[in-house]
Protein backbone atom coordinates (compact mmCIF):
# COMPACT_ATOMS: atom_id res chain seq x y z
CA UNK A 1 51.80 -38.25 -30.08
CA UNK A 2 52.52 -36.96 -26.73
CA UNK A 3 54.04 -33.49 -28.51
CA UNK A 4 50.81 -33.25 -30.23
CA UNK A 5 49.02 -33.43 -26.87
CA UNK A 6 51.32 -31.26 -25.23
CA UNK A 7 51.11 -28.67 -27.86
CA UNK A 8 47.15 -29.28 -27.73
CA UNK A 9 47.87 -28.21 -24.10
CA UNK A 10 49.66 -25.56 -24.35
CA UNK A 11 47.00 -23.32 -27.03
CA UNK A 12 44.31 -24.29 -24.40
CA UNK A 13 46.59 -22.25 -22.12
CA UNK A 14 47.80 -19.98 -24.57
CA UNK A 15 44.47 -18.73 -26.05
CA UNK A 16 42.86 -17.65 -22.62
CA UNK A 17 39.84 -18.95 -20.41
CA UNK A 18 36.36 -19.43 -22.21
CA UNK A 19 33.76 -18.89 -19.77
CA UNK A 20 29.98 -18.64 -20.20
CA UNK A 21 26.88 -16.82 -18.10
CA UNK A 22 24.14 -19.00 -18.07
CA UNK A 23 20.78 -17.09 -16.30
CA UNK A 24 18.59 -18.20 -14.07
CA UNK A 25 15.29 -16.91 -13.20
CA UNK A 26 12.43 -17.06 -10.83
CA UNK A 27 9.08 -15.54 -10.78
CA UNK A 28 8.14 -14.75 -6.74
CA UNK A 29 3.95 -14.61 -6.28
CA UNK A 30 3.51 -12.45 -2.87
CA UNK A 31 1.64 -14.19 -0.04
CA UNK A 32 -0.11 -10.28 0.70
CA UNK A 33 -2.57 -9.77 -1.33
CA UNK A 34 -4.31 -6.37 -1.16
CA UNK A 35 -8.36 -6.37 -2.40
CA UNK A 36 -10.81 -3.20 -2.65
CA UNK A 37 -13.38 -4.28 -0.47
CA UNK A 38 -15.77 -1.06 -0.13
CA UNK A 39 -14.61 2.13 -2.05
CA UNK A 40 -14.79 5.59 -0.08
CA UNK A 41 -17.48 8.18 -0.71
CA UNK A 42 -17.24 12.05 0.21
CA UNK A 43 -20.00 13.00 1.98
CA UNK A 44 -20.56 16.96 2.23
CA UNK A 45 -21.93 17.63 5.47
CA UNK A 46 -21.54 21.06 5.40
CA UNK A 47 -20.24 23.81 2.27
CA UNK A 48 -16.37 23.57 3.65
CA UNK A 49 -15.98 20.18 4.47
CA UNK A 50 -16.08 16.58 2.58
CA UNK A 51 -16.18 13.57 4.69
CA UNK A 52 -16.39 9.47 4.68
CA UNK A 53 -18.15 9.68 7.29
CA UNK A 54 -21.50 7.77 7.14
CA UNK A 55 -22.99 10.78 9.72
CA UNK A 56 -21.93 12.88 7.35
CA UNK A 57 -23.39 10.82 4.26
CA UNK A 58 -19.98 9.65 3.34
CA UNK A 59 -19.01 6.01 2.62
CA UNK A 60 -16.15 4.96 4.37
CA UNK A 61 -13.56 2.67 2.34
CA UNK A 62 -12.14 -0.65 3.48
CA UNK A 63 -9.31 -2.72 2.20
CA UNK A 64 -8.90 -6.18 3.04
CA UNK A 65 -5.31 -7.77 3.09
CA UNK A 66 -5.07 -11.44 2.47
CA UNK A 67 -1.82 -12.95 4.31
CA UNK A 68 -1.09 -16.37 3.18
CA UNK A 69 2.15 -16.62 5.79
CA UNK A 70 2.71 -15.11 8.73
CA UNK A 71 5.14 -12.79 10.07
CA UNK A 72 6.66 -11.87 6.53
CA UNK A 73 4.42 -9.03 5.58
CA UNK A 74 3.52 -5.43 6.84
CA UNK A 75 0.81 -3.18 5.79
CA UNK A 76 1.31 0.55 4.77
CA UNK A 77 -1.99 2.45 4.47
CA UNK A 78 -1.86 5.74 4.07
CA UNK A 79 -5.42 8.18 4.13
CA UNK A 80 -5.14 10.82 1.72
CA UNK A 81 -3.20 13.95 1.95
CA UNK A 82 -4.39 15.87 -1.12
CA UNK A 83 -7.18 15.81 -4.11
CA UNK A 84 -6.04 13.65 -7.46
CA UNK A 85 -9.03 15.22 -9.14
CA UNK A 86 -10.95 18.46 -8.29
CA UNK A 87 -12.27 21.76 -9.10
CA UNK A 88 -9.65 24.92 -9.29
CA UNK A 89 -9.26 25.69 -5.48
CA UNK A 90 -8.11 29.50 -4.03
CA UNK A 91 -7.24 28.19 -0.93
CA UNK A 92 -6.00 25.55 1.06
CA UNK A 93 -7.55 22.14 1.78
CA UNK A 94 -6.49 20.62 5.31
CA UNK A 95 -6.72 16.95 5.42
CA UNK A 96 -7.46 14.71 8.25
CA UNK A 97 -7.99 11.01 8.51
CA UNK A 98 -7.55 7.98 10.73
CA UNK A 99 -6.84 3.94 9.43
CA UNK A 100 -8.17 1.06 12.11
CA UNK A 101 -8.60 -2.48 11.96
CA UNK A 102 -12.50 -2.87 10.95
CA UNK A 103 -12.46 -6.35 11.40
CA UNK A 104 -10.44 -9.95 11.18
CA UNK A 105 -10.86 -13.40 10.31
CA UNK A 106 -7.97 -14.79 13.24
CA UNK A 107 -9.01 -13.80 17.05
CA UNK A 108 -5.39 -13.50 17.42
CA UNK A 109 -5.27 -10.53 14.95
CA UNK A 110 -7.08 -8.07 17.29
CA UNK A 111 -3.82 -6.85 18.29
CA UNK A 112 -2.90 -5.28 14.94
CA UNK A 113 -4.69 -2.05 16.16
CA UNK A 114 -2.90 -1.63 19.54
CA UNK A 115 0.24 -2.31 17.94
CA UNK A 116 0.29 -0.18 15.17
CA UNK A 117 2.42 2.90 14.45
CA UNK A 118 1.38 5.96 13.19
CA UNK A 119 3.63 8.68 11.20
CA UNK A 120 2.03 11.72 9.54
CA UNK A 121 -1.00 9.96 7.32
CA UNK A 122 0.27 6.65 7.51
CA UNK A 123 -0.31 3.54 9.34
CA UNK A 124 1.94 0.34 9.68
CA UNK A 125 1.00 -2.86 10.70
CA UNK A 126 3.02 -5.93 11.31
CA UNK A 127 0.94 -8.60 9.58
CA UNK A 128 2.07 -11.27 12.25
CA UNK A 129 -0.53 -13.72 11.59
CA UNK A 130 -2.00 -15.65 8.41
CA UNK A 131 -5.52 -14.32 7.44
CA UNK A 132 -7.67 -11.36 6.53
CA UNK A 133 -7.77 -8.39 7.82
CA UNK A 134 -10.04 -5.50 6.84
CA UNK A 135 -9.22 -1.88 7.41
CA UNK A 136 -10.96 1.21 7.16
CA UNK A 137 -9.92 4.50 6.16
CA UNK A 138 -11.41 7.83 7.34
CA UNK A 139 -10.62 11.04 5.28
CA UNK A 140 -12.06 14.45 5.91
CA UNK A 141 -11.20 17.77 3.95
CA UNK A 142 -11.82 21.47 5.30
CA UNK A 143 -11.37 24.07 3.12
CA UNK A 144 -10.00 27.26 3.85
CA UNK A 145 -11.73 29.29 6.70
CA UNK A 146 -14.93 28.70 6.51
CA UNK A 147 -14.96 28.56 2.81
CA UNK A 148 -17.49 26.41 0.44
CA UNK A 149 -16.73 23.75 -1.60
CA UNK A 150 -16.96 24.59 -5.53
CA UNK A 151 -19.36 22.55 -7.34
CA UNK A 152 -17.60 19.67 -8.90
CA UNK A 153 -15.96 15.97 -8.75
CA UNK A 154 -13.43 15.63 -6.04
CA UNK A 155 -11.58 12.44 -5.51
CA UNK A 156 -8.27 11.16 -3.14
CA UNK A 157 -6.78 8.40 -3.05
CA UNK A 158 -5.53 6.03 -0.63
CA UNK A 159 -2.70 4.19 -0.20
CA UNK A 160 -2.29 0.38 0.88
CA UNK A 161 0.63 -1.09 0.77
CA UNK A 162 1.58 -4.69 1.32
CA UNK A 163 5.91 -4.94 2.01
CA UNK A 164 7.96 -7.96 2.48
CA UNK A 165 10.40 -7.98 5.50
């Protein structure tokens, strides 16, 4: 019996490891949630330039971000740099626009426009505290040198990003 077991043994050995991969999975919900609260209308105040500007009979957009836990998440908005739909254009189309805090449901949140950092047409914000925060986004367009506008449908878009630290 005990060569039996020992040759038992010894094909175990003999034959090699048998090893298994055995998954495991997880499905992660983000505590930033990003909502459309107003979307942005281009005003045309005058033939060369397109504005959200309510002076200039423009609607200015506004994003709220919902922040379940604090200090976890930043915000990335970025105004828009170029046209995703338009008429053929001859010349050039210089962009312009500005993001701020519109307003906040934590007192303590007013500090998200003082502290923010801005890089080309992007803004960042460290979401520091739980809450909402709503944001608005300017964008203007000139075109050309004192150019008009061709008739048509001209949209942008903006960008708002919500990214874990």
């Amino acid at each position: 019996m005990n060569k039996l077991m020992l040759c038992a043994i010894s094909a175990i050995f003999v034959s090699g490891a048998y090893a298994e991969e055995i998954p495991i999975t997880g499905n992660v919900e983000s505590k930033c949630v990003i909502i459309t609260d107003t979307a942005g209308i281009y005003g045309n105040p005058t033939p060369s330039n397109l504005s959200t500007d309510p002076t200039d009979g423009g609607v200015t957009p506004i994003v709220r971000y919902d922040v379940s836990m604090a200090e976890y998440y930043k915000a990335l908005i970025s105004w828009p740099d170029e046209f995703s739909q338009s008429p053929q254009l001859t010349d050039t189309v210089a962009f312009d626009g500005e993001v701020e805090v519109d307003r906040v449901s934590v007192s303590t949140m007013s500090s998200y426009e003082t502290d923010k950092i801005e890089y080309q047409n992007t803004t960042e914000y460290d979401l520091t505290e739980a809450g909402s925060t709503w944001f608005k986004i300017e964008s203007e367009a000139d075109y050309g040198f004192s150019k008009a506008f061709p008739g048509g449908t001209y949209r942008s878009l903006v960008t708002a990003e919500c990214i874990a630290q």
